[in-house]
N, C-alpha and C. Protein backbone atom coordinates (compact mmCIF):
# COMPACT_ATOMS: atom_id res chain seq x y z
N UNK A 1 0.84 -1.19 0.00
CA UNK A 1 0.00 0.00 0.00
C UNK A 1 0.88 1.24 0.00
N UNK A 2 0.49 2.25 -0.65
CA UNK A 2 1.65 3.87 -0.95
C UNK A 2 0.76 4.50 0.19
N UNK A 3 2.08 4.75 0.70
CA UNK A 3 1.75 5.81 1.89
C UNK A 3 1.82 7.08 1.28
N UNK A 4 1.58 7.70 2.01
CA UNK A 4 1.22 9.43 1.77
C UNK A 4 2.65 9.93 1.42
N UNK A 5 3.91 9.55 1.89
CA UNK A 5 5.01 9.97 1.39
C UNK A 5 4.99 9.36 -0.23
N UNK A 6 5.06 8.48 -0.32
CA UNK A 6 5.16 8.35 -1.89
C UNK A 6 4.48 8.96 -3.15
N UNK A 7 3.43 10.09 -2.52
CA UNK A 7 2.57 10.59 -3.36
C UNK A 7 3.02 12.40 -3.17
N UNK A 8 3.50 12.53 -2.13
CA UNK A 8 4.74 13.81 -2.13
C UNK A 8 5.74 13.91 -3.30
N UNK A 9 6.45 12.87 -2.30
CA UNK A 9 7.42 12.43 -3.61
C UNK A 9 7.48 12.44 -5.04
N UNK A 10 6.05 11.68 -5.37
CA UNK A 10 5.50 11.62 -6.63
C UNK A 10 6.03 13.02 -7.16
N UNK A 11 4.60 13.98 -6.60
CA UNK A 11 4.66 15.13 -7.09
C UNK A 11 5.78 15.98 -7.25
N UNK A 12 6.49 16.12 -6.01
CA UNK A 12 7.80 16.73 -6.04
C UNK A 12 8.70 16.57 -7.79
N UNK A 13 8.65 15.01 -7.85
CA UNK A 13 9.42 14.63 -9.19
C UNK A 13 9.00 15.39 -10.17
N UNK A 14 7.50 15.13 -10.34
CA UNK A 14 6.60 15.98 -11.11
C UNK A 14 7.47 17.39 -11.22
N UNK A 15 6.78 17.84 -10.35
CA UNK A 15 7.20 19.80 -10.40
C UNK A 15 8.63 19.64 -10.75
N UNK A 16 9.41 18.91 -10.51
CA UNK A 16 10.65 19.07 -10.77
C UNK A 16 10.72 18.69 -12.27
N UNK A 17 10.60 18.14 -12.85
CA UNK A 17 10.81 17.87 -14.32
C UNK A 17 10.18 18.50 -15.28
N UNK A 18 8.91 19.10 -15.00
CA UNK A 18 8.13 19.56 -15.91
C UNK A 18 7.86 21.19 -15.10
N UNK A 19 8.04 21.48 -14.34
CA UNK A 19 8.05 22.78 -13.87
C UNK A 19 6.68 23.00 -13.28
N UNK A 20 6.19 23.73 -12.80
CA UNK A 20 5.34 24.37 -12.27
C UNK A 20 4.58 25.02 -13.31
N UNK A 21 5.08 25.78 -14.68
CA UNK A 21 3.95 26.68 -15.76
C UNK A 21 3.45 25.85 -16.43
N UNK A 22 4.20 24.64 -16.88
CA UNK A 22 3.62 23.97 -17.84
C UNK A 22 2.71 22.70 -17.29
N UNK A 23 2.70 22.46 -15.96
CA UNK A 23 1.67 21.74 -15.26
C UNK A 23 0.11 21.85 -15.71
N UNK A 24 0.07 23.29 -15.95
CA UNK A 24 -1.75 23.87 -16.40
C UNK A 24 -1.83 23.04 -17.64
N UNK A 25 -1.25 23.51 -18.62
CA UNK A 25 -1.04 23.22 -20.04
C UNK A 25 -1.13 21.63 -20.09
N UNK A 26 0.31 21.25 -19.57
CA UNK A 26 -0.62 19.41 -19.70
C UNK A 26 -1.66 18.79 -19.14
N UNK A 27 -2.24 19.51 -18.07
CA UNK A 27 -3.62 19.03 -17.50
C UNK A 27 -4.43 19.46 -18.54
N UNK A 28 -4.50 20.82 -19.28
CA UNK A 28 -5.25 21.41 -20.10
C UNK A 28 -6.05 19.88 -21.11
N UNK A 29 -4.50 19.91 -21.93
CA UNK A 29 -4.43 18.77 -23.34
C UNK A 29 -4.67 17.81 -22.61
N UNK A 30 -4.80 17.38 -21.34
CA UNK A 30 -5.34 15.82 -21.31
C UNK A 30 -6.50 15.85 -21.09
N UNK A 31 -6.96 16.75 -20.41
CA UNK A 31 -8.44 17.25 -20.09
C UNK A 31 -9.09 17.37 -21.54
N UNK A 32 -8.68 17.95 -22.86
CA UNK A 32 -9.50 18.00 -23.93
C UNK A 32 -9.26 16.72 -24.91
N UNK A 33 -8.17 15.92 -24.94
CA UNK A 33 -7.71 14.91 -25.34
C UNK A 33 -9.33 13.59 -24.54
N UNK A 34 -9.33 13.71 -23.48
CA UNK A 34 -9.84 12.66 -22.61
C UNK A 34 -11.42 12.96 -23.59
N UNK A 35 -11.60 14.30 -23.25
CA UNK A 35 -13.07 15.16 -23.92
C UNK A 35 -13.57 14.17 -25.50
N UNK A 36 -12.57 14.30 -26.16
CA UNK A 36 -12.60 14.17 -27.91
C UNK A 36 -12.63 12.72 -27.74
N UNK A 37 -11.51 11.90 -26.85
CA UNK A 37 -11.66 10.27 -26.91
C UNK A 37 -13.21 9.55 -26.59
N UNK A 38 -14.02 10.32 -25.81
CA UNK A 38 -15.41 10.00 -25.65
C UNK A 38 -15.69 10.23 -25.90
N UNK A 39 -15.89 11.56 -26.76
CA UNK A 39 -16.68 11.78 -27.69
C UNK A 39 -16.95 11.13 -28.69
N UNK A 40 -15.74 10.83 -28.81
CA UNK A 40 -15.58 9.82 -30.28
C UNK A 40 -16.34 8.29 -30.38
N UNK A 41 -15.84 7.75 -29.04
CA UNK A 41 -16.59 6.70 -28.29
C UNK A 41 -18.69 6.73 -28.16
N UNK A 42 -18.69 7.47 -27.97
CA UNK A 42 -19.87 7.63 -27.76
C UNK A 42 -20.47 7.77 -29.34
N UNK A 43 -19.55 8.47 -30.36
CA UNK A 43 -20.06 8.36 -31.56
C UNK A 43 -19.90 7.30 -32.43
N UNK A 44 -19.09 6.19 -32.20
CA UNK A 44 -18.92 4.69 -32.62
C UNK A 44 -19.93 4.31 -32.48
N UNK A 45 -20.48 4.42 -30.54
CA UNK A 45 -21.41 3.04 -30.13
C UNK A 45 -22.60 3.97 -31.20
N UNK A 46 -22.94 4.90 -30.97
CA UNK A 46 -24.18 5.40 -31.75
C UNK A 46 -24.12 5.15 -33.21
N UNK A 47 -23.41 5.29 -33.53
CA UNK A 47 -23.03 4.53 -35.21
C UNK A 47 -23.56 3.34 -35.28
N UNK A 48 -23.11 2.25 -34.34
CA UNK A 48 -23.47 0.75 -34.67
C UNK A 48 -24.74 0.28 -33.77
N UNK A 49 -25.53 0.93 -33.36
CA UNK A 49 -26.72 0.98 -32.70
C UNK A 49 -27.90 0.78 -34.20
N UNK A 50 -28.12 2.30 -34.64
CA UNK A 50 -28.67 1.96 -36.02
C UNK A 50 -28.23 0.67 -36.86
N UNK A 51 -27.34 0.87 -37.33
CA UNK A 51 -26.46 -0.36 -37.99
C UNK A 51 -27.10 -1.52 -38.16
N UNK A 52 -27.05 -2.08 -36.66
CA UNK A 52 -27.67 -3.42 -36.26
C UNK A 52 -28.83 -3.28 -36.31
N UNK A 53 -29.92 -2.71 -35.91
CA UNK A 53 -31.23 -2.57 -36.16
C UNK A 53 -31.85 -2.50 -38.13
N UNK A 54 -30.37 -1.86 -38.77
CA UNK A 54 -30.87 -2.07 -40.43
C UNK A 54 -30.89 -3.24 -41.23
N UNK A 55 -29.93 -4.46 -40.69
CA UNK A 55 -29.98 -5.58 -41.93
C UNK A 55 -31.73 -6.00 -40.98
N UNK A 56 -32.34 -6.09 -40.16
CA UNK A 56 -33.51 -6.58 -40.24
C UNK A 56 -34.47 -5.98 -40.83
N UNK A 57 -34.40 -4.77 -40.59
CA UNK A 57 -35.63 -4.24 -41.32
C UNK A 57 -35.26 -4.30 -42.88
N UNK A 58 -34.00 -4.93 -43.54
CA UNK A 58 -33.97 -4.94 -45.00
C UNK A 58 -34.16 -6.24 -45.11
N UNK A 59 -34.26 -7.54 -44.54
CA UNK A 59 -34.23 -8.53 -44.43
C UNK A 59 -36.04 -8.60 -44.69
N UNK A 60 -36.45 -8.06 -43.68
CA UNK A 60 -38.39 -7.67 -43.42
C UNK A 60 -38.70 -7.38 -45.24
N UNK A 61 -38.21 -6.33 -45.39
CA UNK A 61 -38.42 -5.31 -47.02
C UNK A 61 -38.41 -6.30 -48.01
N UNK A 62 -36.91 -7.25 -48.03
CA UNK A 62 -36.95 -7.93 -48.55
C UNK A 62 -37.93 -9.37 -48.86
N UNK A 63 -38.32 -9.64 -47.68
CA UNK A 63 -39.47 -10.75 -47.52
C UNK A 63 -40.50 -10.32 -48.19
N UNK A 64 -41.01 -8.92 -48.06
CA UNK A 64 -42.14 -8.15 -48.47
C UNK A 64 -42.40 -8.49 -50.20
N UNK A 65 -40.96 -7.80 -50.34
CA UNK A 65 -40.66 -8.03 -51.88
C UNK A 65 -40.75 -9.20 -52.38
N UNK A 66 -40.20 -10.05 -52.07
CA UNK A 66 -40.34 -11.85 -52.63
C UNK A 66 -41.98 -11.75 -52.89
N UNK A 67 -42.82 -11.92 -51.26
CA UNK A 67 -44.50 -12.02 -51.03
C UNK A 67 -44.88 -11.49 -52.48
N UNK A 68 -44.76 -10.13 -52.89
CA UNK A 68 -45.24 -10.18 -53.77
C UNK A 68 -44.93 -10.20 -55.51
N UNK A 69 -43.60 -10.34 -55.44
CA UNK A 69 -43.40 -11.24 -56.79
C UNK A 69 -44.40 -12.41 -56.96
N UNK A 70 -44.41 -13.25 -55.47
CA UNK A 70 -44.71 -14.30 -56.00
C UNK A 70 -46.95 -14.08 -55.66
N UNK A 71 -47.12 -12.91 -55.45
CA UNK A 71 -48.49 -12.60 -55.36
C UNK A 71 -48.70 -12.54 -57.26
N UNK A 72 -48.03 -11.92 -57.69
CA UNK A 72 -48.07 -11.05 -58.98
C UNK A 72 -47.43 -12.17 -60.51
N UNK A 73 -47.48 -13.35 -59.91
CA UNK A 73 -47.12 -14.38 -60.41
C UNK A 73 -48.17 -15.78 -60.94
């Protein structure tokens, strides 16, 4: 288990390598990075939602169509 020193520490390294100004800035880009990755996500699953619901109803259309070829026959 990390004790509370190791999460000092952590940070300390942090501020030390990347400085203190540019801390905002990479929270910024991961904060809008994280934004766009779900977004994106959320626009996949909604993509293949419809999707799956269309080969049946063309499957249905299609049955329709056969019915009456063979009505008109």
């Amino acid at each position: 288990m990390r004790s509370v020193w190791h999460w000092v520490l952590l940070i300390v390294v942090i501020l030390l390598v990347f400085g203190s100004k540019k801390l905002p800035d990479i929270a910024r880009s991961v904060g809008q990075s994280m934004k766009i990755f779900k977004k994106e996500i959320k626009e996949l699953t909604d993509d293949d939602a419809p999707a799956q619901s269309n080969p049946a109803e063309s499957v249905s259309s299609a049955d329709t169509a056969d019915t009456k070829r063979k009505d008109n026959a």
